[in-house]
C-alpha atoms as a PDB file:
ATOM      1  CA  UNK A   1       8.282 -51.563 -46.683  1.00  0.00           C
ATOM      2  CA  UNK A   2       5.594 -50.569 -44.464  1.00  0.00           C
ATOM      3  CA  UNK A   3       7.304 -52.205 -40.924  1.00  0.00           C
ATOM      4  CA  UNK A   4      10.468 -50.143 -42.398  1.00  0.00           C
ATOM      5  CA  UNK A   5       8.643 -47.176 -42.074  1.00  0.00           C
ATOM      6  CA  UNK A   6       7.380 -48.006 -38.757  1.00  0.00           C
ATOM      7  CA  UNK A   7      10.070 -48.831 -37.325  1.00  0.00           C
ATOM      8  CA  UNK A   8      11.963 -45.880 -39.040  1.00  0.00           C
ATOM      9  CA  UNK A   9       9.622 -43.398 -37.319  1.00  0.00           C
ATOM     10  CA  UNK A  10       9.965 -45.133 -33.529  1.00  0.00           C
ATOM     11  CA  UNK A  11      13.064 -44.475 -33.846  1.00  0.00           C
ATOM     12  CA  UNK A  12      13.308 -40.973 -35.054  1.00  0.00           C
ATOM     13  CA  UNK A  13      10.290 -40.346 -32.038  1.00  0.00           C
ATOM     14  CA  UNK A  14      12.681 -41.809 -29.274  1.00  0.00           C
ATOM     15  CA  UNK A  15      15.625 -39.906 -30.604  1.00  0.00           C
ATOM     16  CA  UNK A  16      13.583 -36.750 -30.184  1.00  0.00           C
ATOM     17  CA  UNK A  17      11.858 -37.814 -27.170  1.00  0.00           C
ATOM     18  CA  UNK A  18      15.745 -38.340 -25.877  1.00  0.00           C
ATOM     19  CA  UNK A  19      16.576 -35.382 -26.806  1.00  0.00           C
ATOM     20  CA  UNK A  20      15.579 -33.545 -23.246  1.00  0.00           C
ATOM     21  CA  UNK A  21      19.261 -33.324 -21.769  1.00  0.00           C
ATOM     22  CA  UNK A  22      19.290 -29.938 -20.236  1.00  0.00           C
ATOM     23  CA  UNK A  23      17.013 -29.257 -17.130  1.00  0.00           C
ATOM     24  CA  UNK A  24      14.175 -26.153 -17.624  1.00  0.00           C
ATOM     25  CA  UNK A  25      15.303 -22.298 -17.289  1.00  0.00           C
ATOM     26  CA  UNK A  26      14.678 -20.774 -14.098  1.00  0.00           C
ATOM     27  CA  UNK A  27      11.759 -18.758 -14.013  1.00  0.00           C
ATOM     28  CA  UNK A  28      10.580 -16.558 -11.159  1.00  0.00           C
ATOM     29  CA  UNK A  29       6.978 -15.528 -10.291  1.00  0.00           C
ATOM     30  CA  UNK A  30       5.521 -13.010  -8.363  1.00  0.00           C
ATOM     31  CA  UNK A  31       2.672 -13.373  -5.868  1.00  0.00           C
ATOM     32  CA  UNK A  32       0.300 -11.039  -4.116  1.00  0.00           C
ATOM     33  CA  UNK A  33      -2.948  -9.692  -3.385  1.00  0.00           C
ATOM     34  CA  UNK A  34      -5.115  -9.024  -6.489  1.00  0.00           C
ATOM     35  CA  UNK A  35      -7.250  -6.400  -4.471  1.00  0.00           C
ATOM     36  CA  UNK A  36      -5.981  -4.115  -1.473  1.00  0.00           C
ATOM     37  CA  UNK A  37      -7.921  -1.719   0.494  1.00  0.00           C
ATOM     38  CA  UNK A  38      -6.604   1.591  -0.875  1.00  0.00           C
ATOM     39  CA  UNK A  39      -6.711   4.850   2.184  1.00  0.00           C
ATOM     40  CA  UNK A  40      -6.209   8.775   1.952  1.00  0.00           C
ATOM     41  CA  UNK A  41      -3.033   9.812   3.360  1.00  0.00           C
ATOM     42  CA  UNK A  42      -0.528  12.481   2.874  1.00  0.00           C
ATOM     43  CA  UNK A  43       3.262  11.917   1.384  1.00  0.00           C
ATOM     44  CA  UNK A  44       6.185  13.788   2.522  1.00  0.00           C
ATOM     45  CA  UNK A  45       5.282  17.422   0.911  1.00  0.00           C
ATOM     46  CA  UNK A  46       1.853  17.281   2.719  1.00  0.00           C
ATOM     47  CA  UNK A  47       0.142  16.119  -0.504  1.00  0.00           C
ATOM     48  CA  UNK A  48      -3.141  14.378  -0.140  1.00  0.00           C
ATOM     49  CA  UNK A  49      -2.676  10.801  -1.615  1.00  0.00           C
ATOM     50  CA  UNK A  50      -4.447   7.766  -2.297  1.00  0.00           C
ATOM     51  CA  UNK A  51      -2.146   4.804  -0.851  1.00  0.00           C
ATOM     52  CA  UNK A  52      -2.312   1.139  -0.666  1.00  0.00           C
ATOM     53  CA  UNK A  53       0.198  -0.862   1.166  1.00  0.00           C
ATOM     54  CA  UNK A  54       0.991  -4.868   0.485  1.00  0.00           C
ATOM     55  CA  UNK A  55       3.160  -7.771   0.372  1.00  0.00           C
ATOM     56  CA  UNK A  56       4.569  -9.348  -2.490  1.00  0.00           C
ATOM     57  CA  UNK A  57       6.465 -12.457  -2.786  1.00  0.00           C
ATOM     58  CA  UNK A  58       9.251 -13.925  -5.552  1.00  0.00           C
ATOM     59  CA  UNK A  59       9.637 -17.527  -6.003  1.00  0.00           C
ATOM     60  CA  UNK A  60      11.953 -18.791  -7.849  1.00  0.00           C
ATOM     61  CA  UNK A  61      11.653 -22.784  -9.644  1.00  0.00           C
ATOM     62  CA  UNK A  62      13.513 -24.221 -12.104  1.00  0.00           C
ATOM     63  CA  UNK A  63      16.923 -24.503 -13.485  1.00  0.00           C
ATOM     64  CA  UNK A  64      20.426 -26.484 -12.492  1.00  0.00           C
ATOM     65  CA  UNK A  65      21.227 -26.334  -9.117  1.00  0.00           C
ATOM     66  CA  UNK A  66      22.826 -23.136  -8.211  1.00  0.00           C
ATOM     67  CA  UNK A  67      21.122 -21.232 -10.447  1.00  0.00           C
ATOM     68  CA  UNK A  68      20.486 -17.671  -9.532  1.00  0.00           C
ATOM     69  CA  UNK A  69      17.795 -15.340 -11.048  1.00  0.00           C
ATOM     70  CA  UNK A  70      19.355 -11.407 -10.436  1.00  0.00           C
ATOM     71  CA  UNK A  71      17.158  -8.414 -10.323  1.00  0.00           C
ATOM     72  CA  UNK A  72      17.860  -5.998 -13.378  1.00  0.00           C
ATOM     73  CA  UNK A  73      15.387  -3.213 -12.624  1.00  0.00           C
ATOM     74  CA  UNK A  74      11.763  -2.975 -14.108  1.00  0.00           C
ATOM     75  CA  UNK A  75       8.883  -0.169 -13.923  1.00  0.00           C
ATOM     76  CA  UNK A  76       5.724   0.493 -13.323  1.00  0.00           C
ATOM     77  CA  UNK A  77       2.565   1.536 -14.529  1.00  0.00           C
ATOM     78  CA  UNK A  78      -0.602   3.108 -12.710  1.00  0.00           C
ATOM     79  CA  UNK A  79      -3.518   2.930 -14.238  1.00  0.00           C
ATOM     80  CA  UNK A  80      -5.852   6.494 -12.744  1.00  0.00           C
ATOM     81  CA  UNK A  81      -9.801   6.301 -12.458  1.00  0.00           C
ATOM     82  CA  UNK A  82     -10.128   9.333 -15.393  1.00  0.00           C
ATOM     83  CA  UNK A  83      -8.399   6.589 -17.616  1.00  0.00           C
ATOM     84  CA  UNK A  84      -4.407   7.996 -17.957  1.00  0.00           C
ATOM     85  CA  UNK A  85      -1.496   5.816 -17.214  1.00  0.00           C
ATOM     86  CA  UNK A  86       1.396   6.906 -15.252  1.00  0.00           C
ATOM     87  CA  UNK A  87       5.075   5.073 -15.910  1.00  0.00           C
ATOM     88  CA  UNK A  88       8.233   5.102 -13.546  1.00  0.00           C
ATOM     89  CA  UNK A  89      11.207   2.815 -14.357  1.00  0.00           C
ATOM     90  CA  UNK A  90      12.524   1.602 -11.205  1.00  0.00           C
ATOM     91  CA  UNK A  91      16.109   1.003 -10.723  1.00  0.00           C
ATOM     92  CA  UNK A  92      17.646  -2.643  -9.374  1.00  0.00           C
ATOM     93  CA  UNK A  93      17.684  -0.741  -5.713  1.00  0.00           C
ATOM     94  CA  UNK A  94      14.188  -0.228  -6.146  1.00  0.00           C
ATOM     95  CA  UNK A  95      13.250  -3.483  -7.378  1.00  0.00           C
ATOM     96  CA  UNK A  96      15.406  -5.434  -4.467  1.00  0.00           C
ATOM     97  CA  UNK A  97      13.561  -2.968  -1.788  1.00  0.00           C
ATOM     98  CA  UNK A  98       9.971  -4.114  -3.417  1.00  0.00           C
ATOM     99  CA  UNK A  99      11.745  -7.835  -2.848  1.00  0.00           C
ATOM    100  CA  UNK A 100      13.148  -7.838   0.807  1.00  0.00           C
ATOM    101  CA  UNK A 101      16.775  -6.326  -0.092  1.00  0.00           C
ATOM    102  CA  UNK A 102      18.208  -9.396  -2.079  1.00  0.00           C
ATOM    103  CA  UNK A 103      19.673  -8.801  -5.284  1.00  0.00           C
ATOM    104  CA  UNK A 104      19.396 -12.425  -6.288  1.00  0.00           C
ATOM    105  CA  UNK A 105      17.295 -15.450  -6.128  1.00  0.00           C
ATOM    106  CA  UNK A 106      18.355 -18.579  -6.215  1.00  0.00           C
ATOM    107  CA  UNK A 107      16.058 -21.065  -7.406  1.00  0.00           C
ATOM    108  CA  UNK A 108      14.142 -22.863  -4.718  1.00  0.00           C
ATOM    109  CA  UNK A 109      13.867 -20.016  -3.014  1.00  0.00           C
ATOM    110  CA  UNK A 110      11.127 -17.354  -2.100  1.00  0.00           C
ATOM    111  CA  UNK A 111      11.647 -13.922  -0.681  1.00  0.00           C
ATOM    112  CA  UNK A 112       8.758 -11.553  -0.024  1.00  0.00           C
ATOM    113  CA  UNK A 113       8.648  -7.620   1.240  1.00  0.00           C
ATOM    114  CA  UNK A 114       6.108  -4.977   2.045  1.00  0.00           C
ATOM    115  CA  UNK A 115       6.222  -1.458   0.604  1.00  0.00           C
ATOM    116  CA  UNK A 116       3.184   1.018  -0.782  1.00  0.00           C
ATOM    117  CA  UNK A 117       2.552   2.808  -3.981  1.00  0.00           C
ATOM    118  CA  UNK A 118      -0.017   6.114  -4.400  1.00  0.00           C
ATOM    119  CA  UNK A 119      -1.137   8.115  -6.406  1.00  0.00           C
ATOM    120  CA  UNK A 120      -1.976  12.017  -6.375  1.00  0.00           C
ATOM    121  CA  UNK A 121      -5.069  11.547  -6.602  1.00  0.00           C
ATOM    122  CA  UNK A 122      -8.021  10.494  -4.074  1.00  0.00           C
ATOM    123  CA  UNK A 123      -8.802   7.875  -6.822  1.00  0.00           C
ATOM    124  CA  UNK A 124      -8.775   4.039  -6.516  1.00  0.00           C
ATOM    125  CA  UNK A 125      -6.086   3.189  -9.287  1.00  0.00           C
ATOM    126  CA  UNK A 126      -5.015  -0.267 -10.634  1.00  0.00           C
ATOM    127  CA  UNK A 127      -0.932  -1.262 -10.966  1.00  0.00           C
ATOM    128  CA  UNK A 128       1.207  -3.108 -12.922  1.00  0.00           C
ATOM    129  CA  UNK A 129       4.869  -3.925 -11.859  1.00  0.00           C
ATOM    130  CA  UNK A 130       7.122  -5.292 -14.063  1.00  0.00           C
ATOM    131  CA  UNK A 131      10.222  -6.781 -12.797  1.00  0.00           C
ATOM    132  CA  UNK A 132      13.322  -7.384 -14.711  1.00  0.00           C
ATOM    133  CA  UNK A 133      15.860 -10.480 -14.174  1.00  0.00           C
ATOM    134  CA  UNK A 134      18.622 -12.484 -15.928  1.00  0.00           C
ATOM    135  CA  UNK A 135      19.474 -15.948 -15.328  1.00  0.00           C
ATOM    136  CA  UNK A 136      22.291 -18.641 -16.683  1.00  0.00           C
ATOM    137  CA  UNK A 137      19.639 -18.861 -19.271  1.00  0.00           C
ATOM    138  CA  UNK A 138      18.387 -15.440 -20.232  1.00  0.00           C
ATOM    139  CA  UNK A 139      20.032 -12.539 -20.166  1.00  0.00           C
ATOM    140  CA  UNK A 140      16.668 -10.404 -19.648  1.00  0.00           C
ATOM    141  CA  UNK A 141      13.543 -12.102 -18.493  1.00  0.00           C
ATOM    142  CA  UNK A 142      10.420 -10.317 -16.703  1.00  0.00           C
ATOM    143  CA  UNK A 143       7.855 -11.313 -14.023  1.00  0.00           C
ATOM    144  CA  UNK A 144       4.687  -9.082 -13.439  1.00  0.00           C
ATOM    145  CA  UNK A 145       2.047  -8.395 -10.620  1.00  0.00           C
ATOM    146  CA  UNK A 146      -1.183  -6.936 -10.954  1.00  0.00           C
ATOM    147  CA  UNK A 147      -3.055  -5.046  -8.554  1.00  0.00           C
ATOM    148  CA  UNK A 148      -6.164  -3.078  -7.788  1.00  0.00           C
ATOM    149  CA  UNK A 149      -6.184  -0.729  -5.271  1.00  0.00           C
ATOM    150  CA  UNK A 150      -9.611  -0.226  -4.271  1.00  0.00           C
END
């Protein structure tokens, strides 16, 4: 009875263990500086404002082979040395511009661009950007990045 059950419960294990047919979603991640060297500037109404510029990159791993992640839109939070928060949904436009212009990402892939955010104040803030995506596998699915702007 005993080498019944043993053998009963290899097999149930490898049928599980077997079980793995389909290959693992595609996620995406975004990269970039933790810390950025923040500078007084003025915007386009002549507003003083504290600015930081940087690079961020999207990779994108995972999946079948032609799999595609595709920006949805996303937002993003400031968080303001007197301790408020500031939101702003961004729209897919938005969200490709932060990206390099590409509204999708195929897995295996990487795409990176530059842009800036500020704040009205003259104030070192901290930022959080989410960004929204869908793939084959999810119809919403989110990737963050974190910054301090010092």
């Amino acid at each position: 009875m005993r080498t019944l059950a043993v053998v009963f419960a290899a097999v149930v294990f490898a049928a599980c263990a077997s079980d793995k047919t389909t290959a693992p979603g595609l996620q995406v991640a975004i990269t970039g500086p933790a810390t950025v060297q923040g500078f007084q500037s003025t915007d386009d109404t002549g507003r003083t404002v504290y600015r930081c510029d940087f690079i961020i990159t999207a990779t994108a791993t995972g999946g079948s082979p032609g799999d595609a992640a595709m920006w949805t839109g996303g937002h993003f939070t400031f968080f303001h040395q007197d301790g408020t928060t500031s939101s702003t949904v961004m729209s897919v436009a938005n969200e490709e511009g932060l990206l390099g212009g590409n509204t999708e990402l195929p897995s295996g892939t990487t795409t990176s661009g530059n842009d800036y955010f500020y704040t009205g104040s003259d104030a070192p803030f901290r930022l959080n950007v989410v960004f929204y995506f869908s793939t084959p596998q999810t119809a919403t699915d989110s990737a963050v990045y974190n910054m301090m702007c010092q």
